[in-house]
Protein backbone atom coordinates (compact mmCIF):
# COMPACT_ATOMS: atom_id res chain seq x y z
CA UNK A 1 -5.40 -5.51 -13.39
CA UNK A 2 -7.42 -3.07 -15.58
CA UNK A 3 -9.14 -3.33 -18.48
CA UNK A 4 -7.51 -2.12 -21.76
CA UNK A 5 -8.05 1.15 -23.91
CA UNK A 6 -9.80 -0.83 -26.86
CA UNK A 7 -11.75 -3.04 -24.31
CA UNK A 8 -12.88 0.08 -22.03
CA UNK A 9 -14.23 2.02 -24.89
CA UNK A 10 -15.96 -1.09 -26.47
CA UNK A 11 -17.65 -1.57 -22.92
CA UNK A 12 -18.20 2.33 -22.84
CA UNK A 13 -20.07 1.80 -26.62
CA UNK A 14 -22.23 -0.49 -25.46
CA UNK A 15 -23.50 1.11 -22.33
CA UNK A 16 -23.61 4.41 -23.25
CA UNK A 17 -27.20 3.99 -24.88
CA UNK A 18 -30.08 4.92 -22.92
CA UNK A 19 -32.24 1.56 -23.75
CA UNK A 20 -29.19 -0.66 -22.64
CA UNK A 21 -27.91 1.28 -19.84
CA UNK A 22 -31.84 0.99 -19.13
CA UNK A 23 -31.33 -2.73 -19.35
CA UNK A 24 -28.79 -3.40 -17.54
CA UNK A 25 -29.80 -1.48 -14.24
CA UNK A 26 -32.90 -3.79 -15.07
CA UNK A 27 -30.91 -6.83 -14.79
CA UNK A 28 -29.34 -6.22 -11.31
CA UNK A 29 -32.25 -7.44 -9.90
CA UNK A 30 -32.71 -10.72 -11.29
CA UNK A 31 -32.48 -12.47 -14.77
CA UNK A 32 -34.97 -11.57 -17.31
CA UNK A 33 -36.26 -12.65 -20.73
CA UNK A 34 -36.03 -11.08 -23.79
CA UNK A 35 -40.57 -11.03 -23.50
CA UNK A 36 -40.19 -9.79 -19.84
CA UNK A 37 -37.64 -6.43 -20.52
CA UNK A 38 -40.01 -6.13 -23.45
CA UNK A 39 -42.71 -5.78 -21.40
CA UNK A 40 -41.22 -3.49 -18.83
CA UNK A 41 -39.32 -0.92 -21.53
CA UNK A 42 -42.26 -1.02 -23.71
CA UNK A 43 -40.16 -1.75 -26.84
CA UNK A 44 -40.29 -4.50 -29.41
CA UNK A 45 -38.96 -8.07 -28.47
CA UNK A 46 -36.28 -7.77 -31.82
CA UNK A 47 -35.37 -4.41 -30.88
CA UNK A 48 -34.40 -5.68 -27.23
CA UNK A 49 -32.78 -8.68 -28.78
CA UNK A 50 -30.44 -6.36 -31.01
CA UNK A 51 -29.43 -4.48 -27.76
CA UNK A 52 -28.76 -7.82 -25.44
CA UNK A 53 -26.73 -8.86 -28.45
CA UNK A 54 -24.54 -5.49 -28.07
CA UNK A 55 -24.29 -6.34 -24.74
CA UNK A 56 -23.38 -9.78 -24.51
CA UNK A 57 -20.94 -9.47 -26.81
CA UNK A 58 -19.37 -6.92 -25.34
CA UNK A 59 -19.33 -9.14 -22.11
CA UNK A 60 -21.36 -6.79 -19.94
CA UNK A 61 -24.44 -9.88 -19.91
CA UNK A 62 -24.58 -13.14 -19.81
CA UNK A 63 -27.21 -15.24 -21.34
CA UNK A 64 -28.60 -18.00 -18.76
CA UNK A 65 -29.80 -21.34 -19.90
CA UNK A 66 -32.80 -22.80 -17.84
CA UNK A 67 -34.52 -25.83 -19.52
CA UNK A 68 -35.88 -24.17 -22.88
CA UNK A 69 -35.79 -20.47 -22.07
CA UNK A 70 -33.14 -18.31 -22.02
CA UNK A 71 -33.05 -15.63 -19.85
CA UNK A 72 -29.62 -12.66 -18.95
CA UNK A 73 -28.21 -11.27 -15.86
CA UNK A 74 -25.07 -8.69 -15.22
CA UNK A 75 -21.62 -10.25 -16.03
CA UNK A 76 -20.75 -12.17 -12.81
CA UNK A 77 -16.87 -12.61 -13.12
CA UNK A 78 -14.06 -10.80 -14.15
CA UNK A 79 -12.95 -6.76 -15.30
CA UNK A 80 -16.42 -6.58 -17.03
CA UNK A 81 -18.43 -7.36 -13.85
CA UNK A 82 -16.37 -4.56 -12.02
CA UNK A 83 -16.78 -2.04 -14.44
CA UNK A 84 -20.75 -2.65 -14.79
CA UNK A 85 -21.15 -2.64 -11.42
CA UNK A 86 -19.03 0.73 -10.87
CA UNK A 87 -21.27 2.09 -13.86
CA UNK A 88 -24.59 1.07 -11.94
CA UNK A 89 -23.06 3.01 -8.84
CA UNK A 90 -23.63 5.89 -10.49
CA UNK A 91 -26.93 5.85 -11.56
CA UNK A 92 -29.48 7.80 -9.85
CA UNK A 93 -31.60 5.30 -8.25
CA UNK A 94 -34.61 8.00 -8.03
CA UNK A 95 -34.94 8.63 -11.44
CA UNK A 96 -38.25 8.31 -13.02
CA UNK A 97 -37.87 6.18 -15.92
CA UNK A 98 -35.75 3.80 -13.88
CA UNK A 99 -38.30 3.46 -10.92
CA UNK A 100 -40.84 2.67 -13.27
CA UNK A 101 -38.93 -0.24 -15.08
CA UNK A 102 -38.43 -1.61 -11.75
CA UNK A 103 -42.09 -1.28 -10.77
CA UNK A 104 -42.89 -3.03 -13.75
CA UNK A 105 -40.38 -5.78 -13.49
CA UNK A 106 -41.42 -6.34 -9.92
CA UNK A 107 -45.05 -7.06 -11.23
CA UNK A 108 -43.82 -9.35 -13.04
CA UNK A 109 -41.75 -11.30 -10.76
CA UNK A 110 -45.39 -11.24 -8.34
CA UNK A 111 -47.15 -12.53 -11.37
CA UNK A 112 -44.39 -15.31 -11.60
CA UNK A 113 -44.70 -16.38 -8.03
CA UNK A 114 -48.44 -17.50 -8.64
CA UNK A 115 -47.13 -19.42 -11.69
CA UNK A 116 -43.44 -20.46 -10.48
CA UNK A 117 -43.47 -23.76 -11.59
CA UNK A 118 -43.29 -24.89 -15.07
CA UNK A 119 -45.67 -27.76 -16.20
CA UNK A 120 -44.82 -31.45 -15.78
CA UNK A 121 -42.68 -32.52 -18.55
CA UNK A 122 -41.96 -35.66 -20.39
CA UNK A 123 -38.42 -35.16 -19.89
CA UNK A 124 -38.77 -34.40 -16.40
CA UNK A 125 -40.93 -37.49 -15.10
CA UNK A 126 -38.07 -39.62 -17.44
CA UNK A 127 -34.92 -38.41 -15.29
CA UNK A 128 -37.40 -38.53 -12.37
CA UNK A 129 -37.74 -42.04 -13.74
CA UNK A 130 -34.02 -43.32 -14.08
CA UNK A 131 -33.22 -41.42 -9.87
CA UNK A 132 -35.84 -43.61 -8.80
CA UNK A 133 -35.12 -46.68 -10.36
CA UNK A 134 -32.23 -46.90 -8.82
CA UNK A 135 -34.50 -48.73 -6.68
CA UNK A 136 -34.50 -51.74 -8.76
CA UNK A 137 -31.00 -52.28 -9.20
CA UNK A 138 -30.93 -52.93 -5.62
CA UNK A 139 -29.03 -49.23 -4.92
CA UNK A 140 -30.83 -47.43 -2.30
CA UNK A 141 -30.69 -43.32 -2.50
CA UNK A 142 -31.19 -42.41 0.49
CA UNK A 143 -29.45 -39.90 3.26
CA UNK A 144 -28.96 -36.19 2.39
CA UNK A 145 -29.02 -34.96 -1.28
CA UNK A 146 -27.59 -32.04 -2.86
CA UNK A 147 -29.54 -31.03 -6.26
CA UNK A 148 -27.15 -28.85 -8.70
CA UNK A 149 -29.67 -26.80 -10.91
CA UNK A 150 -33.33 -26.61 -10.69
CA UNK A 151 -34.59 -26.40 -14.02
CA UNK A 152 -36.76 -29.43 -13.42
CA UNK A 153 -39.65 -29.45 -10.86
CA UNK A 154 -39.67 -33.05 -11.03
CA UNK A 155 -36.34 -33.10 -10.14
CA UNK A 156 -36.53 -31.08 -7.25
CA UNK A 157 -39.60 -32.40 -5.72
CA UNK A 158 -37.87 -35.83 -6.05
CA UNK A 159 -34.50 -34.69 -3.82
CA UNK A 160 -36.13 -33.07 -1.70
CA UNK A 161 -38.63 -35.92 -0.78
CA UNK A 162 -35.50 -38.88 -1.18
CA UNK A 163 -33.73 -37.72 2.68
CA UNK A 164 -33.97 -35.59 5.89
CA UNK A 165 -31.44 -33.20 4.23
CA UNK A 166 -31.70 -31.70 1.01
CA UNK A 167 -30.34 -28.56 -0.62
CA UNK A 168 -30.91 -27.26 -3.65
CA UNK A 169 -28.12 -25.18 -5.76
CA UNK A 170 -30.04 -22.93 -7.99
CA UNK A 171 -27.62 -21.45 -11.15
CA UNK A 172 -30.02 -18.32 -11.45
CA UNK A 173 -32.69 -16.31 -9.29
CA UNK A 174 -35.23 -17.32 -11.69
CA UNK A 175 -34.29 -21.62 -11.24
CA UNK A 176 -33.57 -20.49 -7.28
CA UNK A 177 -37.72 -19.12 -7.68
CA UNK A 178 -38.41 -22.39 -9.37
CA UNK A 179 -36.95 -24.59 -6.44
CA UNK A 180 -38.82 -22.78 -3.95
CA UNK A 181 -42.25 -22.77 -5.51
CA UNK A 182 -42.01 -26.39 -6.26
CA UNK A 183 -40.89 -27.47 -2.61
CA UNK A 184 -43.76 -25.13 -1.41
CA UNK A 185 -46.24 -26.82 -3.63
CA UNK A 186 -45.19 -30.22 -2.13
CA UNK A 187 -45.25 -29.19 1.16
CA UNK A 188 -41.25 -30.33 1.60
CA UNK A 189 -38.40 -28.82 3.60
CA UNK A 190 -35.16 -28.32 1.62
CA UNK A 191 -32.71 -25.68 1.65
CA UNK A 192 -32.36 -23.75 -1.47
CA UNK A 193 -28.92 -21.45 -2.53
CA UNK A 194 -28.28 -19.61 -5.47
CA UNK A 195 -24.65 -20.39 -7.10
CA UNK A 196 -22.06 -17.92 -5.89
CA UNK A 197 -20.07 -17.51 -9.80
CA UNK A 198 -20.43 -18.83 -13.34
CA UNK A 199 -19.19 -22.01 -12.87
CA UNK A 200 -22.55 -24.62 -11.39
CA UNK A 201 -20.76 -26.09 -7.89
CA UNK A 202 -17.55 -23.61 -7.69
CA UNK A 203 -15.08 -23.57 -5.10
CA UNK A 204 -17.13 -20.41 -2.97
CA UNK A 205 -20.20 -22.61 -3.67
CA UNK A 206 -18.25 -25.62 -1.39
CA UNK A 207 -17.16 -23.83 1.14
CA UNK A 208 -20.65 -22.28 1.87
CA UNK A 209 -22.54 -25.76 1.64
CA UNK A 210 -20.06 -26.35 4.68
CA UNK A 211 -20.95 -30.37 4.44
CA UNK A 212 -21.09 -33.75 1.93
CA UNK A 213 -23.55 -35.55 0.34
CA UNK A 214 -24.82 -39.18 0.33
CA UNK A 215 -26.37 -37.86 -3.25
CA UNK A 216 -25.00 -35.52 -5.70
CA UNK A 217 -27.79 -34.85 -8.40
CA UNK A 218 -26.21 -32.97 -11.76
CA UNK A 219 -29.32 -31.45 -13.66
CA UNK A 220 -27.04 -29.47 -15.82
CA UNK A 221 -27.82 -30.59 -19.45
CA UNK A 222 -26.07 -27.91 -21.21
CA UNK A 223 -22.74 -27.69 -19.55
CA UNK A 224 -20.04 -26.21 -21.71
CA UNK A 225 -17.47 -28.93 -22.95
CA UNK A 226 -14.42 -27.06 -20.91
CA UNK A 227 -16.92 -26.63 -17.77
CA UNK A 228 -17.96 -30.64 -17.31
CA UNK A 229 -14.52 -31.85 -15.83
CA UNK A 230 -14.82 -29.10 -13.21
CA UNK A 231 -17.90 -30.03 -12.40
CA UNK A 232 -17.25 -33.60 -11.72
CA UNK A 233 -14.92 -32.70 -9.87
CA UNK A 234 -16.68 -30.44 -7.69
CA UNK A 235 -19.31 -33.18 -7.50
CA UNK A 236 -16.19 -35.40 -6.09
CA UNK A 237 -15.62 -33.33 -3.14
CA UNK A 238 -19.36 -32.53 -2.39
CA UNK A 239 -19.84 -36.05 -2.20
CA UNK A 240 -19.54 -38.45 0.85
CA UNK A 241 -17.72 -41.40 1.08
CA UNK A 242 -20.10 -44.17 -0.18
CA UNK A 243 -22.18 -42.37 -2.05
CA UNK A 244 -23.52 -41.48 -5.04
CA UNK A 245 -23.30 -39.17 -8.13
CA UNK A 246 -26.26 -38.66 -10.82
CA UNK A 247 -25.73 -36.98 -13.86
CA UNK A 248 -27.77 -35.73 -16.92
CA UNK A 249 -25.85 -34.01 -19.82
CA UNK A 250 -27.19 -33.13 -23.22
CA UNK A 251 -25.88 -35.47 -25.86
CA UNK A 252 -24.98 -33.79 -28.05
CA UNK A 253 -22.89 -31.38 -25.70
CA UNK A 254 -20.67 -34.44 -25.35
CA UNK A 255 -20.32 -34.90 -28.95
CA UNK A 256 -16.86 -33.21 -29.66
CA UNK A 257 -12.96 -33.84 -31.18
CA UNK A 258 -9.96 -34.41 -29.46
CA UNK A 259 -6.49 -34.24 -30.78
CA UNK A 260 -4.53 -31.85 -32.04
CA UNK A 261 -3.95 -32.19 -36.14
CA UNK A 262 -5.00 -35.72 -36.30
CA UNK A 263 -7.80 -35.08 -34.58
CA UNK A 264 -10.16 -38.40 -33.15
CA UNK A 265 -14.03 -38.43 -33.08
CA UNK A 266 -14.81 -39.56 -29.70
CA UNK A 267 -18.18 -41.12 -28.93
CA UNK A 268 -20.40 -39.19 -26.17
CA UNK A 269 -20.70 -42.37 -23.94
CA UNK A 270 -17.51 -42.84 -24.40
CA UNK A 271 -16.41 -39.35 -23.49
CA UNK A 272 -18.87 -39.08 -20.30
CA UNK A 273 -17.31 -42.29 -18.75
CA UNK A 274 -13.76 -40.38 -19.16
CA UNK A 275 -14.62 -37.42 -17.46
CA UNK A 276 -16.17 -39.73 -15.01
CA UNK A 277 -13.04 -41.60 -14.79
CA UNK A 278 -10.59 -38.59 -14.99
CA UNK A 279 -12.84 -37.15 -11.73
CA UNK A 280 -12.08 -40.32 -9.83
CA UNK A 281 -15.59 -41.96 -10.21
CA UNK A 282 -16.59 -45.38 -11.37
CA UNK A 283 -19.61 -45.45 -14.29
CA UNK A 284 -22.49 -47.96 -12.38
CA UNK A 285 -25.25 -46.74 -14.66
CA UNK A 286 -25.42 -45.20 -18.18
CA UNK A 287 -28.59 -44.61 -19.98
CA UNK A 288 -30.03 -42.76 -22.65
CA UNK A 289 -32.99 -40.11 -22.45
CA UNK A 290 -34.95 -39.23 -25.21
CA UNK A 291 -38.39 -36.72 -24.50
CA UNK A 292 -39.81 -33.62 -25.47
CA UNK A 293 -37.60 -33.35 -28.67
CA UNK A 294 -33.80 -33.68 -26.56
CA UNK A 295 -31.44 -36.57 -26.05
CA UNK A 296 -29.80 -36.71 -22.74
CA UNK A 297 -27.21 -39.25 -21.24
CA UNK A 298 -28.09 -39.76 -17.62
CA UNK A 299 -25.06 -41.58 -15.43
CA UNK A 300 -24.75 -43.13 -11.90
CA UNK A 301 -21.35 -43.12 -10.15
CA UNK A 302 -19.76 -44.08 -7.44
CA UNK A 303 -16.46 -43.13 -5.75
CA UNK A 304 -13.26 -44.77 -7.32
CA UNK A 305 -10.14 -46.33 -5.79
CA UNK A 306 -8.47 -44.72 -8.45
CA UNK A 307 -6.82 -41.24 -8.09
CA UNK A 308 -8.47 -38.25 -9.56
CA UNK A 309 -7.13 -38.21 -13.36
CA UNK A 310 -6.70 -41.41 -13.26
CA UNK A 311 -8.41 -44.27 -15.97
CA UNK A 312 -11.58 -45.87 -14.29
CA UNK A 313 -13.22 -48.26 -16.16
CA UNK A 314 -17.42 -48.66 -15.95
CA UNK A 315 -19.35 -51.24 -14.87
């Protein structure tokens, strides 16, 4: 399939500037900032904002969520990623200009290995606090664990340390940088990927963990509303018979309509144990978060006997 006239020359529009095409040979490295490609093209951080804007809405970027930054990368999917990357192909890799942005971007990424890991946060040690309570409600976590994001060092240090076998699925190079800092800095063994596509726990992402989990740990807390019932039921088939599912979603990216005309207000609890149900899980725990300014639903699940799609009721 190929891209359309209108499309192609909107892509070509955006590109053919010599601060974004700049940009985005900068981003096939890793994801950046808005302060760090500042810092490496030696422009202002609203300048660079205006052309990441061009960009992203043109679909050549994406902007990545992790925690409370927000950092972009190439266009991973689709007719857009193709055509960036056959646009990078023909860039001369020797030119001056571009060898010095990635000098300077690679000083950066050796300054951020010293200072990988974020500070302890509130919100961390909280869903820290509800995995490891589990403990009182009599429910053991134990075996091998498989962590889905890594915005939260916590998080990470807490999977890793819970069994003998533990990987981490990082949704970015920066979050991937993250994991490995933290398990360094804890002196723990886990295995740590970076997501294959856009989607958190996609079908490429299954087939390379080549196993199943006793745990499934969501950290995703900003998953787009069409994106959470894939997710789940990724998490389904990740997860081993017996075990476990952990979730913790933003609130208020559960707060939505359904319906058509008539449309129905449905309540975020309410909504989050109908995913879970839809995904063929069955709701143990459900408990509200509320730290550092955000509102998060954390969930505990277990495996239904219902069939995927299917109505489970929680406990």
């Amino acid at each position: 399939m190929s891209p359309s006239h209108d499309l192609l020359v909107t892509w070509l529009r955006a590109a053919g500037e010599p601060t974004r095409l700049r940009l985005l040979a900068l981003c096939t490295a890793r994801e950046l900032s808005v302060s760090d490609i500042a810092q490496v093209v030696g422009q202002s951080e609203p300048r660079v904002s205006r052309h990441l804007k061009i960009l992203g809405e043109a679909g050549l970027i994406e902007r990545l969520r992790q925690g409370q930054w927000v950092h972009y990368g190439l266009a991973r999917g689709g007719l857009a990623a193709g055509f960036v990357q056959g646009l990078l192909g023909q860039i001369d890799r020797a030119d001056p200009l571009l060898a010095r942005d990635r000098e300077r971007a690679k000083a950066l990424q050796s300054d951020d290995l010293h200072a990988a890991v974020p500070a302890a946060s509130r919100l961390g040690r909280e869903l820290r606090g509800f995995v490891e309570s589990s403990e009182a409600e009599g429910i053991a976590l134990t075996g091998s664990v498989l962590l889905v994001g890594a915005d939260h060092p916590e998080l990470i240090e807490t999977a890793a340390g819970m069994g003998a076998a533990c990987t981490v699925l990082a949704c970015s190079r920066r979050s991937a940088q993250i994991a490995r800092a933290s398990i360094a800095r804890a002196d723990l063994h886990c295995r740590v990927l970076l997501a294959c596509g856009g989607d958190a726990l996609g079908p490429r992402d299954l087939a390379r963990l080549g196993r199943t989990y006793d745990t499934v740990l969501l950290d995703r807390l900003d998953t787009p509303d069409e994106a959470l019932g894939r997710l789940l039921m990724a998490g389904r088939h990740a997860l081993s018979p017996g075990g476990r599912l952990l979730l913790f979603e933003r609130y208020d990216s559960l707060e939505n309509s359904r319906g058509g005309i008539a449309r129905v207000v449905e309540h975020p609890l309410a909504r989050l144990r109908r995913l879970l149900g839809e995904a063929g899980f069955l709701c143990e725990r459900l408990s509200p978060i509320e730290a550092d300014g955000q509102h998060v639903l954390a969930a505990m699940a277990v495996l239904s006997t219902e069939r995927p799609h299917g109505t489970a009721s929680a406990a």
